[in-house]
C-alpha atoms as a PDB file:
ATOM      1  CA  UNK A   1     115.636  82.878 114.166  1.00  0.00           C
ATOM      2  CA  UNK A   2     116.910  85.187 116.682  1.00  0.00           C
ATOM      3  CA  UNK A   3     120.625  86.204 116.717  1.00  0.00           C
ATOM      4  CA  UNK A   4     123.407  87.993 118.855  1.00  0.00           C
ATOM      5  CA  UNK A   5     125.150  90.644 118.250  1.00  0.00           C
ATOM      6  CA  UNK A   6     127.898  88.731 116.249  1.00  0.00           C
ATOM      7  CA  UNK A   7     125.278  86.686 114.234  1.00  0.00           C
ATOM      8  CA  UNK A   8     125.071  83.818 115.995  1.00  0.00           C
ATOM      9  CA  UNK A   9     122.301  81.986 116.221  1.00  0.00           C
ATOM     10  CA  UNK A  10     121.067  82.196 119.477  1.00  0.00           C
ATOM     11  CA  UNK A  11     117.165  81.109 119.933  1.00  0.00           C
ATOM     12  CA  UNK A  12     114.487  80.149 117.274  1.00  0.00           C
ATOM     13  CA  UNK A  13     110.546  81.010 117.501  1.00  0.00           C
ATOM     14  CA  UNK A  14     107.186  80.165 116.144  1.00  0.00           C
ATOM     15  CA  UNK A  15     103.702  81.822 116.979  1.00  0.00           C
ATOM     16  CA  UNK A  16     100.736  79.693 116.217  1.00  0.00           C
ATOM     17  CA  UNK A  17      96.943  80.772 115.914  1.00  0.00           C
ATOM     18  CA  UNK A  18      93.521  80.032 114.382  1.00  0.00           C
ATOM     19  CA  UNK A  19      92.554  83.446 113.239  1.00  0.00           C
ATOM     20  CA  UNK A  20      89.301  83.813 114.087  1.00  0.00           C
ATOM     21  CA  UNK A  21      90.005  82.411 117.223  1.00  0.00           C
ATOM     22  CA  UNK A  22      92.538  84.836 118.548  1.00  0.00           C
ATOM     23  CA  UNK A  23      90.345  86.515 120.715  1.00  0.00           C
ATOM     24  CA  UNK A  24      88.958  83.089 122.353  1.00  0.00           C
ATOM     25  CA  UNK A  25      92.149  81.278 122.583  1.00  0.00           C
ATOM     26  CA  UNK A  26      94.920  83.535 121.780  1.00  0.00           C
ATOM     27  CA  UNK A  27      97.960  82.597 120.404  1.00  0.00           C
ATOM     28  CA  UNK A  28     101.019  79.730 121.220  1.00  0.00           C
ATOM     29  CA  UNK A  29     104.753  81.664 120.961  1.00  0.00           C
ATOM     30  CA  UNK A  30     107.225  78.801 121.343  1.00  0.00           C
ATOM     31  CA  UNK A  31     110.948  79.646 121.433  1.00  0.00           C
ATOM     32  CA  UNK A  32     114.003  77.183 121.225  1.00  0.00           C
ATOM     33  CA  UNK A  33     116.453  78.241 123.040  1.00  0.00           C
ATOM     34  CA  UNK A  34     120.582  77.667 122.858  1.00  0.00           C
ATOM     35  CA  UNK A  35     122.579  77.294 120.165  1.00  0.00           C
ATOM     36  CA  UNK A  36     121.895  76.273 116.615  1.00  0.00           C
ATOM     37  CA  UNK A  37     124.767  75.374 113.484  1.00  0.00           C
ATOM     38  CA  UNK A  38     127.483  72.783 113.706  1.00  0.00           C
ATOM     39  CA  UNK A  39     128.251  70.483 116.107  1.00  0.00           C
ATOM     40  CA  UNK A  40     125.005  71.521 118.140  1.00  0.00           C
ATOM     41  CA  UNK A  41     121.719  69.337 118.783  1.00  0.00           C
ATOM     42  CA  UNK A  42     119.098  69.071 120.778  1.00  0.00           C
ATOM     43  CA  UNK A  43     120.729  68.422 123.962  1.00  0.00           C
ATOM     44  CA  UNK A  44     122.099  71.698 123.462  1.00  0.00           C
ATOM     45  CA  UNK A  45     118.639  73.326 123.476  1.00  0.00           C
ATOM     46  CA  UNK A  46     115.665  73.459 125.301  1.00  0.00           C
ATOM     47  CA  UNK A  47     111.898  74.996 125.257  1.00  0.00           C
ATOM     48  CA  UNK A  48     110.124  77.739 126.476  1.00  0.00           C
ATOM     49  CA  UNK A  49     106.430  78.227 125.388  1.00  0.00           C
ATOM     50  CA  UNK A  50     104.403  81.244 125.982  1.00  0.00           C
ATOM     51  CA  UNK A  51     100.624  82.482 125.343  1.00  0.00           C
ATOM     52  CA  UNK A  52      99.681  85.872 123.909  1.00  0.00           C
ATOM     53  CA  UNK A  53      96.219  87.537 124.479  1.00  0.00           C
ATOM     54  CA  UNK A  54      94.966  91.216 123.917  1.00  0.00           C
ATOM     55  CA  UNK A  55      93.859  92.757 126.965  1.00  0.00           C
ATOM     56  CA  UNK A  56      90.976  94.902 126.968  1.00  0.00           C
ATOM     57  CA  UNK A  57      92.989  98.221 125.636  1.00  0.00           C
ATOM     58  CA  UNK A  58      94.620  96.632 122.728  1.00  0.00           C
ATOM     59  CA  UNK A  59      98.046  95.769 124.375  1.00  0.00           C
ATOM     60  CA  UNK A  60      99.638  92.386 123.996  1.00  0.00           C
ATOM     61  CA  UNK A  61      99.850  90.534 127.276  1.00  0.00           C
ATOM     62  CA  UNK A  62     102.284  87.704 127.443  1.00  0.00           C
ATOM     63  CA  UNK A  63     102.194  84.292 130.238  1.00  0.00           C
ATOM     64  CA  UNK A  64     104.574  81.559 130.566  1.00  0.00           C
ATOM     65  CA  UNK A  65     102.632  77.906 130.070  1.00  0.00           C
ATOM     66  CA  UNK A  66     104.512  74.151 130.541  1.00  0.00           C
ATOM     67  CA  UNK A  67     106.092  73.771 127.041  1.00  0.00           C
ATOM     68  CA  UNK A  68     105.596  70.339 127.711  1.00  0.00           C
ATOM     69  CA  UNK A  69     102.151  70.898 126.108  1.00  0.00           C
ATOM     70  CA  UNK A  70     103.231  72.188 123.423  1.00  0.00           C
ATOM     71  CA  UNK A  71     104.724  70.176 120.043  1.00  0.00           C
ATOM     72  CA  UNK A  72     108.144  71.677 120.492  1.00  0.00           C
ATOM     73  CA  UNK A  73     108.506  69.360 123.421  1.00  0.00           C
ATOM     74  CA  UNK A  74     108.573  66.596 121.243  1.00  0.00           C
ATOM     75  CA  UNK A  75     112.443  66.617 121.567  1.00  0.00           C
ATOM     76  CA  UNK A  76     113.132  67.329 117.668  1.00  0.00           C
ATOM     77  CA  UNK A  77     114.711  70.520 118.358  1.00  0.00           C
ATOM     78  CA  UNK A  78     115.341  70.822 121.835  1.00  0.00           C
ATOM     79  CA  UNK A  79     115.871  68.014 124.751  1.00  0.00           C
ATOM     80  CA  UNK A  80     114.624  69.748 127.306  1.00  0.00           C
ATOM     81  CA  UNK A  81     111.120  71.652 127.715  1.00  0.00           C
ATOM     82  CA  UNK A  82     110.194  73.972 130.643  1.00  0.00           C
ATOM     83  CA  UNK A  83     107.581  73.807 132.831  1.00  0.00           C
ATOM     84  CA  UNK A  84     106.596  77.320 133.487  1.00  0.00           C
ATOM     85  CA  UNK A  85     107.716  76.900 137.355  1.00  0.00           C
ATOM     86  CA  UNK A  86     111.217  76.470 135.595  1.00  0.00           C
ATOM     87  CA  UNK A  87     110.848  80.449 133.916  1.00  0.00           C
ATOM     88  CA  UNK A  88     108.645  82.552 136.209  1.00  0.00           C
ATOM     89  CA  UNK A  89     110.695  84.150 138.867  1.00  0.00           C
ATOM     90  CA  UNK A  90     114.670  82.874 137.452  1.00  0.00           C
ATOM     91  CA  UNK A  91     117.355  85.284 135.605  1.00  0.00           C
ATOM     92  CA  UNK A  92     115.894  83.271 132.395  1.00  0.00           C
ATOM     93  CA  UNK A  93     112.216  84.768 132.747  1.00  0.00           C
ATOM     94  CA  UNK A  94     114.226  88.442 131.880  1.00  0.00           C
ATOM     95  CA  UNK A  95     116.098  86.842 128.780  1.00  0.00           C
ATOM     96  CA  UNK A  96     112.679  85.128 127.763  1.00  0.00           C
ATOM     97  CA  UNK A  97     111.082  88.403 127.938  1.00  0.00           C
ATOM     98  CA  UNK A  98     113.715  90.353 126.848  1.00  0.00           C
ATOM     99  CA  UNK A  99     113.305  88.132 123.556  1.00  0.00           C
ATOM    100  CA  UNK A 100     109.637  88.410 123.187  1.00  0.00           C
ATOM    101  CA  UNK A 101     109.640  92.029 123.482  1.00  0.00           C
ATOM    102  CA  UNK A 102     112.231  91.752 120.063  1.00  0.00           C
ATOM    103  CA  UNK A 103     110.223  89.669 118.136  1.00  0.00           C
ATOM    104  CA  UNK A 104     107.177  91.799 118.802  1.00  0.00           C
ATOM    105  CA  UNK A 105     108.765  95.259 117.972  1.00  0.00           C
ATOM    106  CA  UNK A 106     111.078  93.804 115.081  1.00  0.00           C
ATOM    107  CA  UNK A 107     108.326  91.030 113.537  1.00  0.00           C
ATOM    108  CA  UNK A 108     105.841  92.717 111.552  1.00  0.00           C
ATOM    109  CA  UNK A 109     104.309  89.442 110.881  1.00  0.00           C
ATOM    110  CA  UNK A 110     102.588  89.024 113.988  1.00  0.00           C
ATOM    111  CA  UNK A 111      99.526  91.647 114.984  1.00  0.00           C
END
């Protein structure tokens, strides 16, 4: 879970890979964004999903992909899922990134 400064719940993520895969397919990062707790649902919510690969030096490279794709666009958790069009070039591709830069510095349980 990923939360602001005053501990609100503000996004929620899971990475998914097949580890001797990685280099072949890479790995899914899905994030649910919006607010979770009381009184909030999925209509509240929606989807972003996101592929990691290492590039040739080591370094993590990140790409939108249509969350539609992915299971978190099965509406459980969030209503709405983004088709990458709906990130790439928008005020919400910063946040997204902004995010996934976190995750990666502060989540030791990913590479």
């Amino acid at each position: 879970m990923i939360h602001d400064r005053g501990g609100a719940t503000t996004a929620a993520y899971w990475m998914h890979w097949t580890e001797v895969h990685i280099d072949e397919t890479g790995a899914n990062l899905d994030l649910i964004l919006g607010p979770w707790g009381d009184d909030t649902g999925p209509s509240d919510r929606y989807a972003v999903a996101l592929i990691h690969r290492q590039q040739a030096n080591g370094t993590p490279a990140l790409m939108v992909i249509d969350a539609h794709d992915r299971s978190i666009a099965d509406g459980t958790l969030a209503s709405t899922a983004l088709h990458r069009n709906d990130v790439i070039g928008t005020p919400l591709a910063e946040q997204v990134f902004a995010l996934t830069d976190a995750i990666y510095e502060q989540d030791d349980r990913f590479f």
